[in-house]
Protein backbone atom coordinates (compact mmCIF):
# COMPACT_ATOMS: atom_id res chain seq x y z
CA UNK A 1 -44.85 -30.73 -0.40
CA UNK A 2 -42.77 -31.88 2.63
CA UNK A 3 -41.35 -29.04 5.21
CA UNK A 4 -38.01 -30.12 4.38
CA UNK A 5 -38.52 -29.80 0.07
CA UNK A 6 -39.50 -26.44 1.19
CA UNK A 7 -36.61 -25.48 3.25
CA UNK A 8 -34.38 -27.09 0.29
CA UNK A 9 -34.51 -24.24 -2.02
CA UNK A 10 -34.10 -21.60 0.38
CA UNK A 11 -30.96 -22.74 1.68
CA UNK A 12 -29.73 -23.41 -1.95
CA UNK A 13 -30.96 -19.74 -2.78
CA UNK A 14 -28.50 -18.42 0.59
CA UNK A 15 -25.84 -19.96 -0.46
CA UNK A 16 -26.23 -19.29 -4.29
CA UNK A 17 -26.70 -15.29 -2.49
CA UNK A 18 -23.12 -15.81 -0.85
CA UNK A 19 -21.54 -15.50 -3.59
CA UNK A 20 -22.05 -13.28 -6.64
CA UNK A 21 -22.20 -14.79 -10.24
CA UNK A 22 -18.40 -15.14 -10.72
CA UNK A 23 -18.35 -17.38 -7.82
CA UNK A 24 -16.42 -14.37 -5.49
CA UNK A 25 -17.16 -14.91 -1.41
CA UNK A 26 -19.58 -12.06 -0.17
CA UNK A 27 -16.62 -11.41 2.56
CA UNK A 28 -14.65 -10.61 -0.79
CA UNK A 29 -17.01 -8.30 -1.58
CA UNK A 30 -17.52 -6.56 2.05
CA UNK A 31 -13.77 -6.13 2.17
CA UNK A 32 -13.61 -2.89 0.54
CA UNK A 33 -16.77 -1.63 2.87
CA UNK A 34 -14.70 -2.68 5.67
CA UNK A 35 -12.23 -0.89 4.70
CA UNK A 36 -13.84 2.17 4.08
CA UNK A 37 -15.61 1.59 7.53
CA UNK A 38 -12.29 1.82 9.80
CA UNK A 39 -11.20 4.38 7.59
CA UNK A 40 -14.51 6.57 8.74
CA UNK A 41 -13.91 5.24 12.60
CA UNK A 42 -10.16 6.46 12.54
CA UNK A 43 -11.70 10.08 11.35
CA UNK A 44 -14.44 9.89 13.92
CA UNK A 45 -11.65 9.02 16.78
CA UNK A 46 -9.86 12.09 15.56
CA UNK A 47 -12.60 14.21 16.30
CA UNK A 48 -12.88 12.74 19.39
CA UNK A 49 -9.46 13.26 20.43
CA UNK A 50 -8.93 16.82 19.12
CA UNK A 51 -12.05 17.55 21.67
CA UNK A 52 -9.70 15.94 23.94
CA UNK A 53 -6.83 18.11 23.15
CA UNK A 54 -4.94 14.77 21.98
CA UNK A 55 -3.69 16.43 19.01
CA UNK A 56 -1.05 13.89 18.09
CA UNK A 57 -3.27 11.00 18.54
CA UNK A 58 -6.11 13.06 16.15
CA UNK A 59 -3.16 13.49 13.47
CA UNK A 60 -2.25 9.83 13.53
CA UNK A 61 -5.54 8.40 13.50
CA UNK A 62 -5.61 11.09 10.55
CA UNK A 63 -2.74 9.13 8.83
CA UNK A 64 -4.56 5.82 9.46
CA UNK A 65 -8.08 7.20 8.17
CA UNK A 66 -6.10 7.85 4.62
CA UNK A 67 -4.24 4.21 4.51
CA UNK A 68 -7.75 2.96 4.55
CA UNK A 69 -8.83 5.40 2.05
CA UNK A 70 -5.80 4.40 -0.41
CA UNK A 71 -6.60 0.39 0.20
CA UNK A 72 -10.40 0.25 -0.22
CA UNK A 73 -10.46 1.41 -3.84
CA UNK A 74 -7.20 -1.05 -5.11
CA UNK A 75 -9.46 -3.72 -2.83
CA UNK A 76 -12.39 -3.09 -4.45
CA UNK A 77 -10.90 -3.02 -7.94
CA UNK A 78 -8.91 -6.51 -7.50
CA UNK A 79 -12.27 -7.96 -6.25
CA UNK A 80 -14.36 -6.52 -9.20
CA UNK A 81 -16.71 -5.13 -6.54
CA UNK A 82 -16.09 -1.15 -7.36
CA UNK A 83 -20.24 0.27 -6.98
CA UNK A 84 -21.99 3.68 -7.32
CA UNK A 85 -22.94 2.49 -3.49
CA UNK A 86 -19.33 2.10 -2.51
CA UNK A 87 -18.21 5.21 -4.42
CA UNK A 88 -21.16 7.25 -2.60
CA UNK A 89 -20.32 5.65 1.51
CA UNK A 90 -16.62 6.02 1.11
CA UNK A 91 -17.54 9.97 -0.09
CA UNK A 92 -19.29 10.17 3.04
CA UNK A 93 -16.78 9.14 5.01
CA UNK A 94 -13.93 11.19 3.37
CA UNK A 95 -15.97 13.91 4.34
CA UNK A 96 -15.57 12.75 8.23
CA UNK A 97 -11.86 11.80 8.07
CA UNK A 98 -10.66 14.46 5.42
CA UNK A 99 -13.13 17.43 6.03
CA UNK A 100 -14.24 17.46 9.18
CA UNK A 101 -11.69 15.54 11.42
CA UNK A 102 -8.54 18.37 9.97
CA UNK A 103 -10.75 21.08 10.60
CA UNK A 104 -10.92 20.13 14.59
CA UNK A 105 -7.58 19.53 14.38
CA UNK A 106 -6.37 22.46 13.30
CA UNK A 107 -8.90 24.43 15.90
CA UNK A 108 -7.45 22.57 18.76
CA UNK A 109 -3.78 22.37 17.60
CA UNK A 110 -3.60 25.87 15.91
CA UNK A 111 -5.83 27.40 18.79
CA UNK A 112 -8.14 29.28 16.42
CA UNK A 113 -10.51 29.73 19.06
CA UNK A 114 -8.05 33.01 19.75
CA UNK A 115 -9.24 34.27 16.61
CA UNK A 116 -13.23 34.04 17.48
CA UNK A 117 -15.37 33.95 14.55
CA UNK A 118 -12.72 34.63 12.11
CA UNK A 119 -10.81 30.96 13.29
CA UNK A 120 -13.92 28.27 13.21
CA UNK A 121 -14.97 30.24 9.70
CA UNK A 122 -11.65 29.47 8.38
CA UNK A 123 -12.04 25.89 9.65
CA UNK A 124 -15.82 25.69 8.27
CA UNK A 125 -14.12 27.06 5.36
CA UNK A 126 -12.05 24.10 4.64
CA UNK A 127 -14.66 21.34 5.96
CA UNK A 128 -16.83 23.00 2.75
CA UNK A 129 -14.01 22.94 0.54
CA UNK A 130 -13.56 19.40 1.50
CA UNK A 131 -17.30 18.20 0.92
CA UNK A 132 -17.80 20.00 -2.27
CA UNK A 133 -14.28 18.64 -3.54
CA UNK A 134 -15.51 15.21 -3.28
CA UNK A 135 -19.24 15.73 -4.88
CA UNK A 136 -16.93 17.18 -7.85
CA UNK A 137 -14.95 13.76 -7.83
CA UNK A 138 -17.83 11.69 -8.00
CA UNK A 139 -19.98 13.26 -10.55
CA UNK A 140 -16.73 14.01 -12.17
CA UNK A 141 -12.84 12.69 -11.81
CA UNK A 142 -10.82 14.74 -13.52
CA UNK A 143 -10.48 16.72 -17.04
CA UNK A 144 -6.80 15.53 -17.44
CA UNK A 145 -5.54 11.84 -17.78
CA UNK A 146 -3.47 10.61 -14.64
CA UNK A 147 -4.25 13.91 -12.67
CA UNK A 148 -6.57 15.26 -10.39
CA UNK A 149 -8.66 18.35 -10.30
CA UNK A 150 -7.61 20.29 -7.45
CA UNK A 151 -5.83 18.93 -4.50
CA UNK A 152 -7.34 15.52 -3.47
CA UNK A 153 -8.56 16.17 0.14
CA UNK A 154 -6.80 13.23 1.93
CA UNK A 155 -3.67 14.98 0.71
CA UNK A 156 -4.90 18.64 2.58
CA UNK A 157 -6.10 16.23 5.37
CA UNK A 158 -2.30 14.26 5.27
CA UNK A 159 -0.99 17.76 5.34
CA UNK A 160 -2.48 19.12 8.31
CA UNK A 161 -2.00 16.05 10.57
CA UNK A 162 1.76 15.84 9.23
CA UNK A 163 2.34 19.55 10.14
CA UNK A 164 0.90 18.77 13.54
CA UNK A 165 3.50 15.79 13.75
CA UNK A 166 5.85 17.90 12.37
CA UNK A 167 5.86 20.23 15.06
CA UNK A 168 5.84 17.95 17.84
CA UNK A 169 8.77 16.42 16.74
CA UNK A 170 10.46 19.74 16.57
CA UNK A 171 9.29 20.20 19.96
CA UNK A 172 10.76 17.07 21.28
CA UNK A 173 14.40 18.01 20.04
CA UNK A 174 14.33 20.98 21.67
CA UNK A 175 13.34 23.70 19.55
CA UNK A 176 10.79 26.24 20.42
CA UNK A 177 7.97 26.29 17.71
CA UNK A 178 5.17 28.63 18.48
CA UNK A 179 3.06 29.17 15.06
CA UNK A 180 0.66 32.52 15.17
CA UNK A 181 -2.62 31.37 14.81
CA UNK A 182 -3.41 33.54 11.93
CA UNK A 183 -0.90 32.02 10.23
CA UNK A 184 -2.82 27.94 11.29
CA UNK A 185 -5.48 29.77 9.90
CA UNK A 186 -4.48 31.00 6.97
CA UNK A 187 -2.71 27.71 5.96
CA UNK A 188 -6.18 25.54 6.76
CA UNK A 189 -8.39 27.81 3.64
CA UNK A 190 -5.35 27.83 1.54
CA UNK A 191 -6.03 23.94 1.71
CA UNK A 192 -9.29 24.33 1.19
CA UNK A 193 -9.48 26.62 -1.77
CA UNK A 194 -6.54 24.12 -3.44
CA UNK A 195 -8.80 21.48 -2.79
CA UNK A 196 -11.85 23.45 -5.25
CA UNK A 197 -9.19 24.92 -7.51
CA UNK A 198 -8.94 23.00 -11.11
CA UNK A 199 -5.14 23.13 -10.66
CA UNK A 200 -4.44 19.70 -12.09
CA UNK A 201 -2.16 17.04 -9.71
CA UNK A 202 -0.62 14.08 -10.53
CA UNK A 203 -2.56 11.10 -9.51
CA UNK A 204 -0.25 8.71 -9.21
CA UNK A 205 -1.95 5.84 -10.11
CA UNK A 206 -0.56 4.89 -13.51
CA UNK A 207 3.01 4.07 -11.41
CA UNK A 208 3.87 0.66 -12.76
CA UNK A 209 6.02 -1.20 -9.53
CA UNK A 210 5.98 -4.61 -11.78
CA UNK A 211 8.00 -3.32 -14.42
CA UNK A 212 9.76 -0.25 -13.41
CA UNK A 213 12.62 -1.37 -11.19
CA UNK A 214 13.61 2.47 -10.38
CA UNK A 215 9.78 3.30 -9.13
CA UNK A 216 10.03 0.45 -6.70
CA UNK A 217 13.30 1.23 -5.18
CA UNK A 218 12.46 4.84 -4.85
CA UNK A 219 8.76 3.57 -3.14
CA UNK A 220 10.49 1.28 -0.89
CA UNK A 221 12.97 4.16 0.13
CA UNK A 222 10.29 6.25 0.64
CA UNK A 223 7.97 3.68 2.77
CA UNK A 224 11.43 3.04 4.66
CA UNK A 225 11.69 6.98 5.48
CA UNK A 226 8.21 6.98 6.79
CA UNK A 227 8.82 4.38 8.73
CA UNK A 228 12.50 5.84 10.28
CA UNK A 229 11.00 9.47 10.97
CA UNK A 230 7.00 9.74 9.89
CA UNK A 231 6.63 13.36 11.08
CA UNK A 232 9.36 14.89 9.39
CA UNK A 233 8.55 12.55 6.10
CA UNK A 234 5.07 12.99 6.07
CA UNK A 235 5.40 16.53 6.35
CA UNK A 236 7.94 16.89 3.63
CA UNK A 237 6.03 14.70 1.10
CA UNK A 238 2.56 16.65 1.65
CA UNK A 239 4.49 20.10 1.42
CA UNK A 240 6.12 18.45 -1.90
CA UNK A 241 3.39 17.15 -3.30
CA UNK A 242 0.68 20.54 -2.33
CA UNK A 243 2.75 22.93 -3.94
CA UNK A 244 4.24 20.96 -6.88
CA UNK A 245 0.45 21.36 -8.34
CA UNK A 246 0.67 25.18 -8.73
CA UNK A 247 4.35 25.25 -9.62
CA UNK A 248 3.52 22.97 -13.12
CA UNK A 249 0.56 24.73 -13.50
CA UNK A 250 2.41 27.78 -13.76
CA UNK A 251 4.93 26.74 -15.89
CA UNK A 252 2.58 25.18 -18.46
CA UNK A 253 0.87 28.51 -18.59
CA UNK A 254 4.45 30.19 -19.70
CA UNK A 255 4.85 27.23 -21.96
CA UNK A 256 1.86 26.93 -23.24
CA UNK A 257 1.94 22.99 -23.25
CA UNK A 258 -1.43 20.99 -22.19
CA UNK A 259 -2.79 18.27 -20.75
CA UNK A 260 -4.03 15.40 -22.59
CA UNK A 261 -7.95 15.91 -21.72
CA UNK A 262 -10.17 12.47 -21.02
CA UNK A 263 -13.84 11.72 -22.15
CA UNK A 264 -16.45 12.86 -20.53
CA UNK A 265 -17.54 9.96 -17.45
CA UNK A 266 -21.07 8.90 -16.33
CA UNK A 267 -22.03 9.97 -12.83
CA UNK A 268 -21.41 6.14 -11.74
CA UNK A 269 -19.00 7.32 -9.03
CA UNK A 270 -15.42 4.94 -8.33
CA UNK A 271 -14.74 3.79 -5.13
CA UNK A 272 -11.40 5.09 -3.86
């Protein structure tokens, strides 16, 4: 056999390898990696910048760690490429950008270095909170249909980095905001315990913008908000949306209503 019949079937074996069986593009396929890649480089440059003092810039990059974080699952869902692999790296770098990157935020912002020990504990605090709230997800999603089991940590992330955009803007128009850092501190393990809690959230993702006319305009008036006045928006939506957990919870407890309760899952963990 001729050097070139033996090359032959190798290069028909790379390209039959660039694409899966469906006949999908392997870039297709990467996307949601990608995705989940800048996602875990936005946390990492928060870090970095909250070591810098930068604390706007950390919040922001904050903000663009969990657009990445909402796109990468829908991505890899449309491209039929959802994978315990993907499920496990984008839990890894939620960890980064929702665990760890707040934390140092809210050390350099809040100044919990005042506090001594008692300020990075309440930090670590949250960081564990964090992990352990997405090893929960992935072995399990939720008990409940359409909600989440405790608060999803790129929500406690959203609402630290909001808070810290939040202030700043208050700052620029002139008013004097000085939060005690007991108070930063406090706030940070609330987030954290929330985050382990089973208090049961809406998820969101059952919203139907195809067919409900009303859910789109209210989206797009939302996006539109974001867009006007993102530190006052952001703040009031992750304020909204932390304590509206507890407050059902506590009302379905006078009640007595329930939840409709899922299946039992396989460990396979989603991607998103």
């Amino acid at each position: 056999m001729s050097e070139l019949e033996e090359r032959s079937p190798r290069r028909r074996n790379r390209r039959r390898r660039r694409s899966d069986r469906s006949g999908r593009p392997r870039g297709l396929l990467l996307l949601p990696h990608l995705l989940t890649t800048a996602g875990l480089g936005f946390g990492f440059f928060a870090i970095v910048m909250a070591f810098a003092g930068k604390n706007d810039l950390s919040a922001a990059a904050i903000v663009f760690a969990m657009l990445c974080d909402v796109f990468d699952g829908r991505v890899a869902r449309l491209a039929k490429s959802t994978s315990k692999f993907g499920g496990e790296y984008d839990s890894i770098a939620d960890t980064v950008s929702f665990g760890v990157a707040p934390a140092m935020l809210a050390v350099s912002a809040g100044n919990l270095q005042a506090l001594g020990r008692a300020g990075w504990v309440m930090a670590f605090l949250y960081t564990a909170c964090a992990a352990l709230r997405l090893a929960r997800f992935n072995v399990h999603p939720s008990r409940y249909r359409g909600r989440f089991e405790g608060l999803p940590s790129p929500s406690a992330a959203g609402v630290i980095a909001s808070t810290q955009l939040f202030v700043s803007f208050l700052r620029e128009k002139g008013f004097a905001v000085d939060v005690p850092e007991f108070a930063i501190a406090g706030g940070t393990a609330l987030l954290g315990l929330l985050m382990v809690s089973s208090i049961p959230y809406r998820s969101f993702k059952e919203l139907d913008l195809r067919h409900s006319f009303l859910t789109l305009v209210f989206v797009v008036f939302a996006v539109a908000l974001v867009l006007l006045e993102p530190g006052v928006t952001l703040f009031a939506i992750g304020v909204i949306y932390t304590f509206h957990g507890p407050i059902e919870w506590l009302i379905r407890q006078r009640s007595g209503k329930r939840l409709e309760e899922v299946a039992p899952v396989t460990n396979e963990a989603p991607q998103g």
